[in-house]
C-alpha atoms as a PDB file:
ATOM      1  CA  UNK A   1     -57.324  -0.120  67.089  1.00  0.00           C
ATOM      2  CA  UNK A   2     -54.966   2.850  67.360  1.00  0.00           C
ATOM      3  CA  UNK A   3     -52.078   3.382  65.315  1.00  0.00           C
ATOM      4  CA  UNK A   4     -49.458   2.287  68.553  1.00  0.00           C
ATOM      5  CA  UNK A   5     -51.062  -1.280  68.158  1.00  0.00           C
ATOM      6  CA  UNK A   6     -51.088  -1.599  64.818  1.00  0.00           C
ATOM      7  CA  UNK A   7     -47.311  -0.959  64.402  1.00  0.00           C
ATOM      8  CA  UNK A   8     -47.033  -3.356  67.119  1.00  0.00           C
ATOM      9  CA  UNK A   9     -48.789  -6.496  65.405  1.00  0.00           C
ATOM     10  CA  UNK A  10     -47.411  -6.488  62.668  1.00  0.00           C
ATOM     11  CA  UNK A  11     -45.085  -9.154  62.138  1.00  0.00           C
ATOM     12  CA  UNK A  12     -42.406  -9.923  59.859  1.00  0.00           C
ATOM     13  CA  UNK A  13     -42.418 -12.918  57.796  1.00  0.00           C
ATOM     14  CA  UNK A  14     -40.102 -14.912  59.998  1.00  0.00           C
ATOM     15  CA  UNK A  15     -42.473 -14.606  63.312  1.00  0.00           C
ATOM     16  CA  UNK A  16     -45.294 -15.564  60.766  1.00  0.00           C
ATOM     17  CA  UNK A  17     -43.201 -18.562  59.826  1.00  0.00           C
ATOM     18  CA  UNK A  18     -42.848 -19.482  63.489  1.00  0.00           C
ATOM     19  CA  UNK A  19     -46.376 -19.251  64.410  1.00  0.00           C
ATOM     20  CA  UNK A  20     -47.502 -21.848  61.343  1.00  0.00           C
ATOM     21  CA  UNK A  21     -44.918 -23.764  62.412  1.00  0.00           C
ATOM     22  CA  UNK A  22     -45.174 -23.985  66.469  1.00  0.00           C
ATOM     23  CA  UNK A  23     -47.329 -27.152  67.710  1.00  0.00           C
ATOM     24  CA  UNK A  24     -50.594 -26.812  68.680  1.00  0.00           C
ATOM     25  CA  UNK A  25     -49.878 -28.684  72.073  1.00  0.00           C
ATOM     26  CA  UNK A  26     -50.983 -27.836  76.158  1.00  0.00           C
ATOM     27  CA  UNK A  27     -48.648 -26.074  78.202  1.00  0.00           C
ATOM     28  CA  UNK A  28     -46.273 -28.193  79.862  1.00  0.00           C
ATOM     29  CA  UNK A  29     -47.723 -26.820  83.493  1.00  0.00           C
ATOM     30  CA  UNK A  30     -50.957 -28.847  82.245  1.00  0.00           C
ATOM     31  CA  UNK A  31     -51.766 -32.326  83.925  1.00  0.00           C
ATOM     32  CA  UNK A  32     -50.611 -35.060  81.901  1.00  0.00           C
ATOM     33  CA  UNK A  33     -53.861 -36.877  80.937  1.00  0.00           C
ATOM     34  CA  UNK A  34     -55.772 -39.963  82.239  1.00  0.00           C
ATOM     35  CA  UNK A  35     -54.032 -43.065  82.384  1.00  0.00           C
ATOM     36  CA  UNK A  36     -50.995 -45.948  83.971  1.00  0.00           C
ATOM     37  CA  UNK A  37     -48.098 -44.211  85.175  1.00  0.00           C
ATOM     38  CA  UNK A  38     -44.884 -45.410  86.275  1.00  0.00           C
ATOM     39  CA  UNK A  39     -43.331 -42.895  89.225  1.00  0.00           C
ATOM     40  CA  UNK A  40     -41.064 -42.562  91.737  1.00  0.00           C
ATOM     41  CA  UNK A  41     -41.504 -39.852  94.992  1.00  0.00           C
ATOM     42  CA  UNK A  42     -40.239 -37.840  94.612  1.00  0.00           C
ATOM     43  CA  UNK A  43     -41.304 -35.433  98.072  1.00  0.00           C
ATOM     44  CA  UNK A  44     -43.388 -36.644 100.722  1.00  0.00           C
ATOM     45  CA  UNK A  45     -44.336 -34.402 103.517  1.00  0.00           C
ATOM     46  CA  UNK A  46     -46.689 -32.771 105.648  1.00  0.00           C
ATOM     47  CA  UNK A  47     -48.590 -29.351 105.432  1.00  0.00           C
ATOM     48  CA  UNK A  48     -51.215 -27.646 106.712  1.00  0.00           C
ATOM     49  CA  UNK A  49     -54.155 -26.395 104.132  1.00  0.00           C
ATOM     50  CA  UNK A  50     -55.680 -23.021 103.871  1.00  0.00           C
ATOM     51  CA  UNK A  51     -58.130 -23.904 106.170  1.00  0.00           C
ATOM     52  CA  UNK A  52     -55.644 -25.579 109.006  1.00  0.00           C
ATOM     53  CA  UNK A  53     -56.099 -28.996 108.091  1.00  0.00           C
ATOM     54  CA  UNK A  54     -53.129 -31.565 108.542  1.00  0.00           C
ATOM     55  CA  UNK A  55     -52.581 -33.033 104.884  1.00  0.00           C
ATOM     56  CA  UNK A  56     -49.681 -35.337 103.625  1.00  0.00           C
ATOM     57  CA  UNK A  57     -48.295 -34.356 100.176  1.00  0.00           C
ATOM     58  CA  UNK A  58     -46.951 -36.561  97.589  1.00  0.00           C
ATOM     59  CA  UNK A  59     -44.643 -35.628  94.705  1.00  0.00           C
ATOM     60  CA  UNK A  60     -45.008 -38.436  92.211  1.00  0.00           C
ATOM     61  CA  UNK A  61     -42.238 -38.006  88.846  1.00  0.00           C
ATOM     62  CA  UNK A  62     -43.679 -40.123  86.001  1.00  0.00           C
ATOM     63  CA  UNK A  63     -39.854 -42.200  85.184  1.00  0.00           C
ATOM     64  CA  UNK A  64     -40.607 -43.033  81.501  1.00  0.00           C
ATOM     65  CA  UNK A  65     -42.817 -42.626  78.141  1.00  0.00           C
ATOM     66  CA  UNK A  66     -43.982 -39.426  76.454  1.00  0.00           C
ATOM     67  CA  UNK A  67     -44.558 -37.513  80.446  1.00  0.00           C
ATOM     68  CA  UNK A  68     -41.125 -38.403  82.060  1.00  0.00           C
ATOM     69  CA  UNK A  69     -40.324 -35.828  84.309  1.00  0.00           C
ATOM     70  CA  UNK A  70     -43.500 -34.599  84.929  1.00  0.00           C
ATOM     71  CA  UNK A  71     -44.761 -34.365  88.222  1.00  0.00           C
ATOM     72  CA  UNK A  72     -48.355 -35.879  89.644  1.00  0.00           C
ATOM     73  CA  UNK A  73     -49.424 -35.104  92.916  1.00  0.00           C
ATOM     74  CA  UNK A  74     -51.202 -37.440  95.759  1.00  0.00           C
ATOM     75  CA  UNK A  75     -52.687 -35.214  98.870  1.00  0.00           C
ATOM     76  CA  UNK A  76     -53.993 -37.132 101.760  1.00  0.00           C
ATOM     77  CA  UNK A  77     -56.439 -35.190 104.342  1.00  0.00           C
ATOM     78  CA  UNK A  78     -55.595 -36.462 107.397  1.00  0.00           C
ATOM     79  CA  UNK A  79     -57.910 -34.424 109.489  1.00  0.00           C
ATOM     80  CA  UNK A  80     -61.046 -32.096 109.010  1.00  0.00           C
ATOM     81  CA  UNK A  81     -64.409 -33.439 107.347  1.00  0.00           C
ATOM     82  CA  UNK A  82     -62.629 -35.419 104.593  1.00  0.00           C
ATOM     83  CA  UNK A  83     -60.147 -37.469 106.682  1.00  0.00           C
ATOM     84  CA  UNK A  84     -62.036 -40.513 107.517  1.00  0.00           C
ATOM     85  CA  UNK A  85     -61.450 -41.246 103.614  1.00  0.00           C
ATOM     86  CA  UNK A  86     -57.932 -39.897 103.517  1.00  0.00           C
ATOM     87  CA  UNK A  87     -56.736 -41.789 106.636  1.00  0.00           C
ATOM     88  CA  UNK A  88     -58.368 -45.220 104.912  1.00  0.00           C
ATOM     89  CA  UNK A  89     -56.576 -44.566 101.233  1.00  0.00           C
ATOM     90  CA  UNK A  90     -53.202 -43.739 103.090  1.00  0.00           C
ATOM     91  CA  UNK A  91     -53.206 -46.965 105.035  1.00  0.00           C
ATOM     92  CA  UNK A  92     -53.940 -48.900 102.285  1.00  0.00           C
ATOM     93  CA  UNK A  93     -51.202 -46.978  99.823  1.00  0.00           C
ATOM     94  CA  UNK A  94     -48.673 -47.331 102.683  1.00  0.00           C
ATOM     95  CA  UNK A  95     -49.505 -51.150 102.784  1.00  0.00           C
ATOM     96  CA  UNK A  96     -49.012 -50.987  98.868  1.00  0.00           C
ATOM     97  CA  UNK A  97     -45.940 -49.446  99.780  1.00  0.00           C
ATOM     98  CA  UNK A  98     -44.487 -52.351 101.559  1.00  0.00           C
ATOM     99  CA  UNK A  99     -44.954 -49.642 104.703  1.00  0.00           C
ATOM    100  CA  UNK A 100     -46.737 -50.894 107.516  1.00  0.00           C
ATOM    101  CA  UNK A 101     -47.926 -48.437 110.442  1.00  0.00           C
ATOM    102  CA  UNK A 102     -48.776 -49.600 113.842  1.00  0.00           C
ATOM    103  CA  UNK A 103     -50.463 -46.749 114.615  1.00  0.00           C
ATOM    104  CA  UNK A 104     -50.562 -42.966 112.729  1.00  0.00           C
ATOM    105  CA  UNK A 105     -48.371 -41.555 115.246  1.00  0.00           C
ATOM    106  CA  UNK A 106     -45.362 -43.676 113.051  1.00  0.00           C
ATOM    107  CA  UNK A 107     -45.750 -41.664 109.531  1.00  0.00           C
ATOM    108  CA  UNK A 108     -43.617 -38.508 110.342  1.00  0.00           C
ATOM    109  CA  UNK A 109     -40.797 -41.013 111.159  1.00  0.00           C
ATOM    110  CA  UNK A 110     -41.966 -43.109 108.176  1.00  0.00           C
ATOM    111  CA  UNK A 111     -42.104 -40.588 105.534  1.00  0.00           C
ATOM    112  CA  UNK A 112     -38.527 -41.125 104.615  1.00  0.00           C
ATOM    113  CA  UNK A 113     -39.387 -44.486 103.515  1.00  0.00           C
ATOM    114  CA  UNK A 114     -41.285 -43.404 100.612  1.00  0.00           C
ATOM    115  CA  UNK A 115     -38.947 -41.477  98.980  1.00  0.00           C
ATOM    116  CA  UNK A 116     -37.402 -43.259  96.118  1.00  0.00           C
ATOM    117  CA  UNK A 117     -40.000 -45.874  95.694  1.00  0.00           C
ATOM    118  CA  UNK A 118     -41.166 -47.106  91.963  1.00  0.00           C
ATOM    119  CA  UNK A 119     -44.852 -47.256  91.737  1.00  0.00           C
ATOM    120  CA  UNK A 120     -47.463 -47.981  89.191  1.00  0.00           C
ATOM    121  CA  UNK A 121     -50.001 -45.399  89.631  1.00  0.00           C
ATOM    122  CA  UNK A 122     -53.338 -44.469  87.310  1.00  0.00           C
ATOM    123  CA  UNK A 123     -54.819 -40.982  87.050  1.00  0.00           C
ATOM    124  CA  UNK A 124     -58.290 -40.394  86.791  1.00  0.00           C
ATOM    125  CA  UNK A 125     -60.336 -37.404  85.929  1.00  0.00           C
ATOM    126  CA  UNK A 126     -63.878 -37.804  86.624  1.00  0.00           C
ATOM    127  CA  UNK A 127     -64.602 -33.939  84.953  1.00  0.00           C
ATOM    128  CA  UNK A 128     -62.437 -32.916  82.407  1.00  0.00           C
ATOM    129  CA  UNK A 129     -62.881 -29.082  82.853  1.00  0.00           C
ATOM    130  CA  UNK A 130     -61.445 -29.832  86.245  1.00  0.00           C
ATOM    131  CA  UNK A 131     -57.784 -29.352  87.156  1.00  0.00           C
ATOM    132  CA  UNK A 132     -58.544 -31.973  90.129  1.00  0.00           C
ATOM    133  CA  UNK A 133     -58.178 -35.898  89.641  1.00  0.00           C
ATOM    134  CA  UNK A 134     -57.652 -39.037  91.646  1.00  0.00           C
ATOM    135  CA  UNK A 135     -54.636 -40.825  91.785  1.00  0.00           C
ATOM    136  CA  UNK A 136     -54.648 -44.456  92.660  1.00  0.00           C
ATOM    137  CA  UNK A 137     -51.024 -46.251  94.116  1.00  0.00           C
ATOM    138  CA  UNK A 138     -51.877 -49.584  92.388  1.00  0.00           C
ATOM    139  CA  UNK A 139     -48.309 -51.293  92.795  1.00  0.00           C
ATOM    140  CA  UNK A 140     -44.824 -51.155  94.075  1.00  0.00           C
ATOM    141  CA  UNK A 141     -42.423 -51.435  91.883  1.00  0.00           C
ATOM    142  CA  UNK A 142     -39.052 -53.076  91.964  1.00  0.00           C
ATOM    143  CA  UNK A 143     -36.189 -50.661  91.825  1.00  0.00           C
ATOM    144  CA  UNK A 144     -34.799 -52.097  88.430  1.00  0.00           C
ATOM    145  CA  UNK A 145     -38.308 -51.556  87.030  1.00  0.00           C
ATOM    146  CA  UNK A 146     -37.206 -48.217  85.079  1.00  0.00           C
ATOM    147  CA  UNK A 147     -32.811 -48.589  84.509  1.00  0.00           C
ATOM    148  CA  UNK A 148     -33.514 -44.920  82.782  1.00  0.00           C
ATOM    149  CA  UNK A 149     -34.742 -43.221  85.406  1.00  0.00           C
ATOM    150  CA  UNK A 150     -32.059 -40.112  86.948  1.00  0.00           C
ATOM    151  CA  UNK A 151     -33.408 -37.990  89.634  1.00  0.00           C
ATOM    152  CA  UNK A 152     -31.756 -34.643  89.684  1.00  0.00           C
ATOM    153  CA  UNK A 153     -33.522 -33.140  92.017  1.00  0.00           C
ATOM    154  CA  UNK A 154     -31.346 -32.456  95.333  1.00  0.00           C
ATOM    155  CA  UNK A 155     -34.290 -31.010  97.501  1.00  0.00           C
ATOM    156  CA  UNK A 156     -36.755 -33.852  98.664  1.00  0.00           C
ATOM    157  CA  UNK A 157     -38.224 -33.486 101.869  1.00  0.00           C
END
């Protein structure tokens, strides 16, 4: 190492102190890990992927426990080689939703519905060196089901 880095780790004992100190935990942009979740949407809207397909976005935030505020995401392909699948698990989470489509043309009028609904979700991760998991709507929620839950965020759609 030359000198200039040298000078430059080497730390007095007060950032020593810190480091012993500082919690060995995962960054806070981490997924929180596998399990029941109770959320409310936070965002629902529509995109279009890198490759041009139509997908609906979810922005779940976890309402209580040792994750509240975090965010978990549910994505929907609604067209390319992946939507048969997509279209199926939307209709059944809008159905979970108390939201009931007669036909797929509805959702963009729809989508405000979602917003501010309580759900009991789970999040799986089938590999754990992935950042990608599956996120299953398993129940609505009534609204009193989390009397600690403040949304501050002003931007939802």
């Amino acid at each position: 190492m030359s000198e200039e880095l040298d000078d430059l780790f080497n730390f007095n004992p007060e950032q020593i102190k810190q480091f012993e100190e500082a919690e060995e935990t995962s960054s806070s942009r981490s997924n929180p890990p596998d399990g029941d979740y109770t959320v409310k949407v936070a965002k629902a809207f529509g995109q279009k992927t890198a490759k041009g397909e139509l997908q609906l976005n979810l922005h779940l935030k976890i309402t209580n426990g040792e994750h509240k505020g975090r965010l978990l995401f549910k994505n929907y392909f609604l067209d390319g080689k992946n939507s048969k699948i997509g279209i199926s698990y939307l209709k059944k989470d809008l159905v979970t939703c108390g939201i009931k489509l007669k036909g797929l043309d509805e959702l963009k009028e729809k989508l405000p519905d979602l917003l501010d609904l309580n759900l009991a979700v789970v999040k799986k991760t089938k590999d754990p060196t992935s950042k990608f998991y599956n996120l299953f709507i398993n129940s609505l929620l009534s609204e009193d089901s989390d009397p600690d839950y403040q949304d501050n965020d002003s931007d939802r759609m």
